[in-house]
N, C-alpha and C. Protein backbone atom coordinates (compact mmCIF):
# COMPACT_ATOMS: atom_id res chain seq x y z
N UNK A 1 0.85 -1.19 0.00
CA UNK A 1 0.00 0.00 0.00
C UNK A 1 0.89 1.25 0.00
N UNK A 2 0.98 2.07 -0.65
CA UNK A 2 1.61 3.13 -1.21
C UNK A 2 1.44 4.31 0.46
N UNK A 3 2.06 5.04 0.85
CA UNK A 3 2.55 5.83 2.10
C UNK A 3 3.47 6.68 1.73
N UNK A 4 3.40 7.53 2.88
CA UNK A 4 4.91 8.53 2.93
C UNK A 4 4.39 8.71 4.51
N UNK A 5 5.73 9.73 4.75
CA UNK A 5 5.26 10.54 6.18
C UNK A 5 5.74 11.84 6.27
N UNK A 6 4.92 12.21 6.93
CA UNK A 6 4.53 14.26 6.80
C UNK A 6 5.95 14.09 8.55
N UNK A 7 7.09 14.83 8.32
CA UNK A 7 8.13 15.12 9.75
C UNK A 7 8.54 16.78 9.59
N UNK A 8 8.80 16.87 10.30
CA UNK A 8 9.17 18.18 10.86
C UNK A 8 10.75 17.72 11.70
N UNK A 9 11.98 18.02 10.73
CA UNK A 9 13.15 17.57 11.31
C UNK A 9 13.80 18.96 11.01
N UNK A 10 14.77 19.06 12.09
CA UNK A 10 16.14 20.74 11.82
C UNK A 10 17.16 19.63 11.34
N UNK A 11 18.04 19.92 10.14
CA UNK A 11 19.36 19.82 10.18
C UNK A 11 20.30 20.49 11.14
N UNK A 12 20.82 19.63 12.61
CA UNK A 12 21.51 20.41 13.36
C UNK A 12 22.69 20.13 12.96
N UNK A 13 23.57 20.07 12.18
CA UNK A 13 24.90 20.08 11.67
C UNK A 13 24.37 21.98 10.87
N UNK A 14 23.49 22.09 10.32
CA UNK A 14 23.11 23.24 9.75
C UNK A 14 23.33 24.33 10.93
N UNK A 15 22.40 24.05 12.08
CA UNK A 15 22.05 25.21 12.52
C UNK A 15 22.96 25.58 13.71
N UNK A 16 24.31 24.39 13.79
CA UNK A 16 25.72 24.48 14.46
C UNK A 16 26.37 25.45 13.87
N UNK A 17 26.63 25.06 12.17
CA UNK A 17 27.37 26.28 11.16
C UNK A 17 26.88 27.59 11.38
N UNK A 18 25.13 28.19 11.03
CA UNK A 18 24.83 28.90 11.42
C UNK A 18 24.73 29.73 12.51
N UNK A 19 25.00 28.97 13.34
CA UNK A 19 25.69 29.72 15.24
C UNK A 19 26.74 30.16 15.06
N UNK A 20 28.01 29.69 14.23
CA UNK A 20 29.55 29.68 14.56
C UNK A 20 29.65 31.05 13.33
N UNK A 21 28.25 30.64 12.20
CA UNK A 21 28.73 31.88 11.31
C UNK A 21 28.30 32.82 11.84
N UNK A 22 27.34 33.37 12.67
CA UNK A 22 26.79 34.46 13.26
C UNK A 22 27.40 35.04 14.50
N UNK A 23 28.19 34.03 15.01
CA UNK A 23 29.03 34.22 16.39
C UNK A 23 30.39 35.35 15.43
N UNK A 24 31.04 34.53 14.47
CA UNK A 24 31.91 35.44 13.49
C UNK A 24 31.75 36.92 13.17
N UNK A 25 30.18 36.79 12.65
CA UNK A 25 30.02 38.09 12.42
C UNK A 25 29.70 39.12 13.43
N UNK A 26 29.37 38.44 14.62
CA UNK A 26 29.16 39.44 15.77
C UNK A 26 30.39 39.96 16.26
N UNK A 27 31.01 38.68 16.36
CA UNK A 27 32.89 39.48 16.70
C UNK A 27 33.45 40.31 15.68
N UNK A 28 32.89 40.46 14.64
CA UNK A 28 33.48 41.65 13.75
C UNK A 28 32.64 43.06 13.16
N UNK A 29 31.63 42.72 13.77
CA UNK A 29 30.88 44.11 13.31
C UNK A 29 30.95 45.00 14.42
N UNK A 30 31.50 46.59 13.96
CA UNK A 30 31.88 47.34 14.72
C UNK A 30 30.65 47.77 16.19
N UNK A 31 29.30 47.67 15.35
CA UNK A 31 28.13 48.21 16.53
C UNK A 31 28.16 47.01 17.85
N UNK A 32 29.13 45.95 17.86
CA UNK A 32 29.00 44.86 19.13
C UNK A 32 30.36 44.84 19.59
N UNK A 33 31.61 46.02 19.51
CA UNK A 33 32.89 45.89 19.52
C UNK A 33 32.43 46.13 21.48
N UNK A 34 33.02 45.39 22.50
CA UNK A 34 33.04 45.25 23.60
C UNK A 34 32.09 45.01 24.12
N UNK A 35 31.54 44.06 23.57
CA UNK A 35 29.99 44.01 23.58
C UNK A 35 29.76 42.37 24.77
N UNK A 36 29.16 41.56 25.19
CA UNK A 36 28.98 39.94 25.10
C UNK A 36 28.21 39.91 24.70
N UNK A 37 27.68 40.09 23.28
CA UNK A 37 26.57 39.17 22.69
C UNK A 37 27.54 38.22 22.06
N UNK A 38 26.76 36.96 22.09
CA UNK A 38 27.26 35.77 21.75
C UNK A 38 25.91 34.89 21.76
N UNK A 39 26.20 33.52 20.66
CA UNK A 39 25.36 32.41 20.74
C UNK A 39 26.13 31.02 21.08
N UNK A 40 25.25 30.61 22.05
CA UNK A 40 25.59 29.38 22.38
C UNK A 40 24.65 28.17 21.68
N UNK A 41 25.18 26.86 21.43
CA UNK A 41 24.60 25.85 21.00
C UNK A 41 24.67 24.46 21.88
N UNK A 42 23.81 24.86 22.71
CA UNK A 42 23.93 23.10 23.17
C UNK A 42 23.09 21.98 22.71
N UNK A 43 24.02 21.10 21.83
CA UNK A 43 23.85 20.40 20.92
C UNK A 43 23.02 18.98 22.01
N UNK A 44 22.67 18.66 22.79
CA UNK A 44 22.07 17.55 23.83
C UNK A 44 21.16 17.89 23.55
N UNK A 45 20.67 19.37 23.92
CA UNK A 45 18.99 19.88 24.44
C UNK A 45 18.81 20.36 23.43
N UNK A 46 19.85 20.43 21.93
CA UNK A 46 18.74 21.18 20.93
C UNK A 46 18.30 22.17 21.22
N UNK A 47 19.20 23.54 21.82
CA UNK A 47 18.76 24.70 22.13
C UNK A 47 19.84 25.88 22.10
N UNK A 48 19.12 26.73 21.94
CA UNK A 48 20.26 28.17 21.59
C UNK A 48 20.35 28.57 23.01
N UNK A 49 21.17 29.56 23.42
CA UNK A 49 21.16 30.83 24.64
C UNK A 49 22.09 31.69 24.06
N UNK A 50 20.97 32.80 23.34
CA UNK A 50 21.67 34.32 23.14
C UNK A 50 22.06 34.89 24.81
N UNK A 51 23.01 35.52 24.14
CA UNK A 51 23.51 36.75 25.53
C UNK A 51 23.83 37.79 24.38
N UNK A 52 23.27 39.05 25.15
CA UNK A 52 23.88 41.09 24.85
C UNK A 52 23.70 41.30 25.87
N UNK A 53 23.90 42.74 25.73
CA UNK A 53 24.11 43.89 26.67
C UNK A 53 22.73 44.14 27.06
N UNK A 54 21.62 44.26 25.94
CA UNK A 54 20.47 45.00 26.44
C UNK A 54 19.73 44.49 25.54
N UNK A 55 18.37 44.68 25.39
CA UNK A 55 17.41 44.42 24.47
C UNK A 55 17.21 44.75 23.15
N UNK A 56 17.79 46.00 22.81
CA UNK A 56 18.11 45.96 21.49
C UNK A 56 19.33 45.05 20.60
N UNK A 57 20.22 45.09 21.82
CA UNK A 57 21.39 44.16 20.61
C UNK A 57 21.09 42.60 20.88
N UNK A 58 20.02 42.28 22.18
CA UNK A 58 19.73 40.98 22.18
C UNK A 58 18.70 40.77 20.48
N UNK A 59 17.85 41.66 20.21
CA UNK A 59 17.19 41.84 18.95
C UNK A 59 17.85 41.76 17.69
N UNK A 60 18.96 42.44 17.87
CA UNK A 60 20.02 42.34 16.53
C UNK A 60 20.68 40.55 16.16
N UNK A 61 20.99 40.65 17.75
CA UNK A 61 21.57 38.89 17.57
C UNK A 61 20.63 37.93 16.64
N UNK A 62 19.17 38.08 17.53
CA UNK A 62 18.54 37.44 16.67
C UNK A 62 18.11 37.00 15.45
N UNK A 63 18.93 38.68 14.53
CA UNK A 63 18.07 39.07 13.08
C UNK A 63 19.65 38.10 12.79
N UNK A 64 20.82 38.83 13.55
CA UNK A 64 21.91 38.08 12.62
C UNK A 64 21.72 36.47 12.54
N UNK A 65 21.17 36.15 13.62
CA UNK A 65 21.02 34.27 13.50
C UNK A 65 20.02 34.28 12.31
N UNK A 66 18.64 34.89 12.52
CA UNK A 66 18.02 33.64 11.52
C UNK A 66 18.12 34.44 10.09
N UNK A 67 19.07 35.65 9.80
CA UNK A 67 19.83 35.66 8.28
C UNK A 67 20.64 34.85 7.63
N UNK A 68 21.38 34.20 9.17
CA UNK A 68 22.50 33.10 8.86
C UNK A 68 22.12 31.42 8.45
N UNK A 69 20.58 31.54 9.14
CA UNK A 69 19.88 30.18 9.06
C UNK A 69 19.62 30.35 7.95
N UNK A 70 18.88 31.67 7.84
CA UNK A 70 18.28 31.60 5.76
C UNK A 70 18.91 30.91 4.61
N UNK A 71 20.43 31.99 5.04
CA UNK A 71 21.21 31.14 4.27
C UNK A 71 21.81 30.14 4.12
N UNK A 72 21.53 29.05 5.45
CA UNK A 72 21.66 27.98 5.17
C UNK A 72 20.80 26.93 5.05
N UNK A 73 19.85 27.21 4.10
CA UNK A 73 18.05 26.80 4.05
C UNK A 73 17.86 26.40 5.28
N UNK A 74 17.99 26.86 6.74
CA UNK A 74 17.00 26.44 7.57
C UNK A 74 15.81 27.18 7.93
N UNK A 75 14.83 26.94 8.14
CA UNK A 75 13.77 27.81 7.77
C UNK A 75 13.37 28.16 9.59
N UNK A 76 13.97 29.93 9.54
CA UNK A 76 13.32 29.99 10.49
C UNK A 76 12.09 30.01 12.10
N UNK A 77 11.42 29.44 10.94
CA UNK A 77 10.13 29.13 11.82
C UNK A 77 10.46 27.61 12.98
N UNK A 78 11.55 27.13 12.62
CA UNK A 78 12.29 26.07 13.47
C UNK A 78 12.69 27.01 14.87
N UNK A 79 12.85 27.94 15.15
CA UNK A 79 13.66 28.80 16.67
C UNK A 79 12.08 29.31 17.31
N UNK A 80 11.95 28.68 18.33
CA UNK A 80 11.11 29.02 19.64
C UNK A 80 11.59 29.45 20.39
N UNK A 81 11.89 31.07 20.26
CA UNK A 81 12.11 31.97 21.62
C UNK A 81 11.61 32.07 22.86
N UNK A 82 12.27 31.91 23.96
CA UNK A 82 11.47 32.01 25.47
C UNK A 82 12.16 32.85 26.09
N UNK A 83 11.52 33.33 27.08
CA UNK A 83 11.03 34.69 27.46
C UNK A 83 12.75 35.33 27.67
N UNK A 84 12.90 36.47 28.07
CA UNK A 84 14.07 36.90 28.51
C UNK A 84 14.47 37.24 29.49
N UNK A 85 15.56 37.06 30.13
CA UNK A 85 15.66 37.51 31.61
C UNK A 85 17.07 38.12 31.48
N UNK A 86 16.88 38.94 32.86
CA UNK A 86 18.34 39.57 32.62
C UNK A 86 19.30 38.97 33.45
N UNK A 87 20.21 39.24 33.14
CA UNK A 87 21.56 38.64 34.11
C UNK A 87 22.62 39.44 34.51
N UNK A 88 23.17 39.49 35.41
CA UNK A 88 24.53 40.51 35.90
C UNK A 88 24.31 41.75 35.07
N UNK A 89 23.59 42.70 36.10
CA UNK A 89 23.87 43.69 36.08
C UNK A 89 22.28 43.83 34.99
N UNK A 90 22.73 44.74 33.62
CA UNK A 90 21.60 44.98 32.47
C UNK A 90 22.08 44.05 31.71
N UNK A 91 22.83 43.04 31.36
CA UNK A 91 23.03 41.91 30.63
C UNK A 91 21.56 41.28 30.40
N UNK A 92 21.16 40.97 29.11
CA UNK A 92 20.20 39.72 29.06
C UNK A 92 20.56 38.65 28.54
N UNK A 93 19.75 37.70 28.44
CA UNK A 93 19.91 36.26 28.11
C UNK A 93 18.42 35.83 27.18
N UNK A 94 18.68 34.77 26.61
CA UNK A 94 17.27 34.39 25.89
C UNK A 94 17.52 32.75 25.53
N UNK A 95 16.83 32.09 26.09
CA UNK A 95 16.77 31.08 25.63
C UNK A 95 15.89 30.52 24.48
N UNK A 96 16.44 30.21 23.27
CA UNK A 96 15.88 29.38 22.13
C UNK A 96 16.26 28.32 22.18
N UNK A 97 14.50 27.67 21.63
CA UNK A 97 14.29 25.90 21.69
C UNK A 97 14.34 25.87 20.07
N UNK A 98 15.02 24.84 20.05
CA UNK A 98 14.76 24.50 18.08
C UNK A 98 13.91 23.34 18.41
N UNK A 99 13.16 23.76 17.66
CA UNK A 99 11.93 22.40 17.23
C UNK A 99 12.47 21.15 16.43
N UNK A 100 11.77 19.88 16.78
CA UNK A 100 12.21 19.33 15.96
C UNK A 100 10.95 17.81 16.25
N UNK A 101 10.51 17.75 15.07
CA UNK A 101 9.42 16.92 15.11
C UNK A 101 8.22 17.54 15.44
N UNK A 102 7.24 16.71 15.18
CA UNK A 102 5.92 17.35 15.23
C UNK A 102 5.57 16.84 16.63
N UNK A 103 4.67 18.30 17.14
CA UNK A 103 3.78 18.08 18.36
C UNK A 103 2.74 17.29 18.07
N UNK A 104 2.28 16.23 19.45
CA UNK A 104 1.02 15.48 19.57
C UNK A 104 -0.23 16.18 19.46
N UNK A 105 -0.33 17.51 19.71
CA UNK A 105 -1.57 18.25 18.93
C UNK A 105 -1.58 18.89 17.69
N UNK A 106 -0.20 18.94 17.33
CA UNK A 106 -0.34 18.85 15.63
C UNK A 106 -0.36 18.34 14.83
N UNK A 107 0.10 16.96 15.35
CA UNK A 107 -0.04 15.99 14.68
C UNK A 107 -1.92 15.29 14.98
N UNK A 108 -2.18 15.55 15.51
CA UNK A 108 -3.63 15.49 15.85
C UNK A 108 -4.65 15.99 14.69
N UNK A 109 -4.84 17.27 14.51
CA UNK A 109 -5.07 18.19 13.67
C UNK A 109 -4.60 17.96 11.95
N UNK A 110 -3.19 17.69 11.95
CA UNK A 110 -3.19 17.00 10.57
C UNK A 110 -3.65 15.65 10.19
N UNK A 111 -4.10 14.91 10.94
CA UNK A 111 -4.41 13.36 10.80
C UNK A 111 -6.50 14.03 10.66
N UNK A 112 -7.22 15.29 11.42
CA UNK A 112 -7.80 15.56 11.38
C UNK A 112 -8.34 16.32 9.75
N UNK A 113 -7.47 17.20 10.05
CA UNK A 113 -7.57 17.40 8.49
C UNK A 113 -7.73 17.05 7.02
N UNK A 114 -7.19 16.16 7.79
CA UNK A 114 -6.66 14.86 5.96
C UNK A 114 -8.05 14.14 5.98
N UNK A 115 -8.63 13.56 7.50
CA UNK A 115 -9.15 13.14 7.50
C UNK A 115 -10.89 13.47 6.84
N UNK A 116 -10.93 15.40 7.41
CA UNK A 116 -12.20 15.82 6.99
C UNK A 116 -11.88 16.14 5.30
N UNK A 117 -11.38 16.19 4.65
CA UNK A 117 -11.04 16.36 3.33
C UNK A 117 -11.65 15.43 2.71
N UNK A 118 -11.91 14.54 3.22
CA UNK A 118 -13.01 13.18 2.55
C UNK A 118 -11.81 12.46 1.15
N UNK A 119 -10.53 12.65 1.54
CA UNK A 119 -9.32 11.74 0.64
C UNK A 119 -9.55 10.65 0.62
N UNK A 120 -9.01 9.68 -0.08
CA UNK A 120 -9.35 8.26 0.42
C UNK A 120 -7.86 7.94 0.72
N UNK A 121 -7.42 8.34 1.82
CA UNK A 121 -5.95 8.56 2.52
C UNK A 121 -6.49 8.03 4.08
N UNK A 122 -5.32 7.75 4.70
CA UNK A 122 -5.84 7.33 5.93
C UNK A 122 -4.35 7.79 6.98
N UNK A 123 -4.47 9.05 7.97
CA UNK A 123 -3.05 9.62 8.39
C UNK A 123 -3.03 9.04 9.65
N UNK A 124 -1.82 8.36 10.69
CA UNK A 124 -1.85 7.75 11.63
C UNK A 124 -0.57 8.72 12.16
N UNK A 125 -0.92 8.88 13.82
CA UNK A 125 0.48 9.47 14.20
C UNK A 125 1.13 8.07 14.35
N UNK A 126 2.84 8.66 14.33
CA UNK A 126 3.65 7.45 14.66
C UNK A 126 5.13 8.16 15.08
N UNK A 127 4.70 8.02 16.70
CA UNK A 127 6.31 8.97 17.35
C UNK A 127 5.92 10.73 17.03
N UNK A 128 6.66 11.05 16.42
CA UNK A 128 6.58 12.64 16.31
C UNK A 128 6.64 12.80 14.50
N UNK A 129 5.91 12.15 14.00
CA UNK A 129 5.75 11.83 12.68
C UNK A 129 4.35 11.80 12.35
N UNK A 130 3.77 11.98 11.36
CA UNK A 130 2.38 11.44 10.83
C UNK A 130 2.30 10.68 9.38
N UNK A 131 1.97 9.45 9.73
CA UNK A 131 2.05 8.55 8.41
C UNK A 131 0.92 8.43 7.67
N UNK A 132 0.56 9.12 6.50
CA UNK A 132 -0.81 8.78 5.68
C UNK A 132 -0.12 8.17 4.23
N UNK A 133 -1.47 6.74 4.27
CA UNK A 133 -1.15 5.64 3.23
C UNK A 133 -2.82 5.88 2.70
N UNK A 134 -2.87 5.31 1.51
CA UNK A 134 -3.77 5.28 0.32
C UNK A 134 -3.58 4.09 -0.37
N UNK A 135 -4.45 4.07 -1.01
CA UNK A 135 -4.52 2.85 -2.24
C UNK A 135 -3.99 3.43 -3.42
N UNK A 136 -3.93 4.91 -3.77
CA UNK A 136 -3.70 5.34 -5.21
C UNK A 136 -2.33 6.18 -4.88
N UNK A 137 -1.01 6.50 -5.55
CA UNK A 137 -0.47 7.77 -5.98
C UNK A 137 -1.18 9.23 -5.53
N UNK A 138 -2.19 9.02 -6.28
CA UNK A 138 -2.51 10.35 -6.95
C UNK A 138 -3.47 11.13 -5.92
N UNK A 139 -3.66 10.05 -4.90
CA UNK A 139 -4.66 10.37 -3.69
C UNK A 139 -3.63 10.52 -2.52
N UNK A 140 -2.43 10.27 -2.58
CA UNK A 140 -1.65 10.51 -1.79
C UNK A 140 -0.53 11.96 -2.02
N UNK A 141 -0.87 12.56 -3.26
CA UNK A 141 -0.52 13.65 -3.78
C UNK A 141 -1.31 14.57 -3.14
N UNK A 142 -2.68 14.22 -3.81
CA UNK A 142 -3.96 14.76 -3.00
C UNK A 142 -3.47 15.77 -1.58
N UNK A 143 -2.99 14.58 -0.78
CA UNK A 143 -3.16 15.07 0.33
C UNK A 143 -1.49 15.96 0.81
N UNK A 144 -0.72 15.55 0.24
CA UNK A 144 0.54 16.19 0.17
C UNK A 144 0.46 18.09 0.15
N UNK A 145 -0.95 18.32 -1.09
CA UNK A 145 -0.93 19.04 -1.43
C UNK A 145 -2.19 20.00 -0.45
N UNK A 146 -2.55 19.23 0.22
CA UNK A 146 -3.71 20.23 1.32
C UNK A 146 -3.07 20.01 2.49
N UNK A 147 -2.20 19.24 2.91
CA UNK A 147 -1.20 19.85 3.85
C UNK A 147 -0.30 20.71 3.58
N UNK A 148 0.17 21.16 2.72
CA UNK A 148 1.05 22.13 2.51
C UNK A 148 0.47 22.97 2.33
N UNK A 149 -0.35 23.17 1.94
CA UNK A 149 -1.24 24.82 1.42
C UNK A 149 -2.25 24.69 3.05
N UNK A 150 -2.35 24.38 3.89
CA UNK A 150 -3.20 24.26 4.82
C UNK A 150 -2.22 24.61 6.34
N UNK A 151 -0.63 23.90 6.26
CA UNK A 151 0.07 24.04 8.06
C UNK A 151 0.77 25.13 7.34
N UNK A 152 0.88 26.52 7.71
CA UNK A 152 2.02 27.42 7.79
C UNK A 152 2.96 27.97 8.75
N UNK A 153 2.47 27.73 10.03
CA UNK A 153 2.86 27.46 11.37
C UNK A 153 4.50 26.71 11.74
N UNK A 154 4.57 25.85 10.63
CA UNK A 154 5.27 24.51 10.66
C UNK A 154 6.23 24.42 9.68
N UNK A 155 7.40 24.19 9.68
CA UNK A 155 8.05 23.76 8.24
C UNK A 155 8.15 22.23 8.38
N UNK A 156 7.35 21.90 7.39
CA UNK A 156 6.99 20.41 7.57
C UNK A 156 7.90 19.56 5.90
N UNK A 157 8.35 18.12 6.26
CA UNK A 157 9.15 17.67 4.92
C UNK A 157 8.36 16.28 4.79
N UNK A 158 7.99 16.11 3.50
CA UNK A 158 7.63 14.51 3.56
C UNK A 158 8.72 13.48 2.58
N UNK A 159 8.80 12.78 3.54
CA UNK A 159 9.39 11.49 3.38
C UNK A 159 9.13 10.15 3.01
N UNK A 160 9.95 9.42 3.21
CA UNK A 160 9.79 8.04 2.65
C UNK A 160 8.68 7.89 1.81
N UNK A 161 8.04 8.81 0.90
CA UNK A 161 7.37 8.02 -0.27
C UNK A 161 7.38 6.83 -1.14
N UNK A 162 6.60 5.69 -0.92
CA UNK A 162 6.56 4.21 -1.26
C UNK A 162 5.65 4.22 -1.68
N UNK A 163 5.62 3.09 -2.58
CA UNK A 163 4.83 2.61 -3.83
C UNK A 163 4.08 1.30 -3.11
């Protein structure tokens, strides 16, 4: 029976480069000269921690990261910012979560979706994945194509397409 599956994965070898290239350019652009803004990557938890001086250059950090992600096709909508706090002194901090895989209520909602579309597709969650199989190709296109024009929220990739 013919399948694929709808995932939501970051290339983190990508979004390592993109830290180390944005860390570069912060150490050389004159508006951060004595500055600590910096990005950290801890590669375990799959998570950023910006540090600046203040709220505006914590803002700048940010634009320089996800210019650096752009250019390395990662699609920003992967960085979940949480809240900011300050540290020593007017120093802030920010912790970013990179996403990776689909949530159990979004994956809910797309198995919902597919489902009210009246496809003759059938979407099952499986882990942090959603697997929809069909009897036809062309009904499994079908649905390829009203999930993508339907989650914008999400940068979503489908995979393993089988015959």
């Amino acid at each position: 029976m013919p399948s694929f599956d709808i995932v939501s994965q970051v290339n983190q070898q990508e979004v390592k480069n993109a830290v180390e290239q944005a860390n570069k350019e912060i150490a050389n652009r004159y508006d951060f000269k004595g500055s600590d803004a910096r990005i950290e990557f801890k590669e375990k938890e799959v998570e950023l921690a910006v540090f600046a001086d203040d709220d505006f250059k914590l803002g700048q950090v940010m634009d320089v990261l996800r210019g650096r992600l752009a250019k390395r096709s990662v699609d920003p909508r992967y960085l979940d910012p949480g809240a900011k706090e300050t540290i020593s002194g007017d120093k802030v901090k920010q912790q970013v979560k990179v996403k990776n895989g689909i949530e159990q209520e979004k994956a809910k909602s797309i198995v919902k979706l597919i489902k009210d579309a009246k496809l003759k597709v059938a979407g099952s969650i499986q882990g942090d994945a959603v697997r929809v199989s069909g009897a036809k190709k062309d009904d499994l296109q079908a649905a390829i194509q009203l999930v993508r024009s339907s989650v914008a929220d999400l940068p979503l990739q489908f995979i393993n397409f089988r015959d």
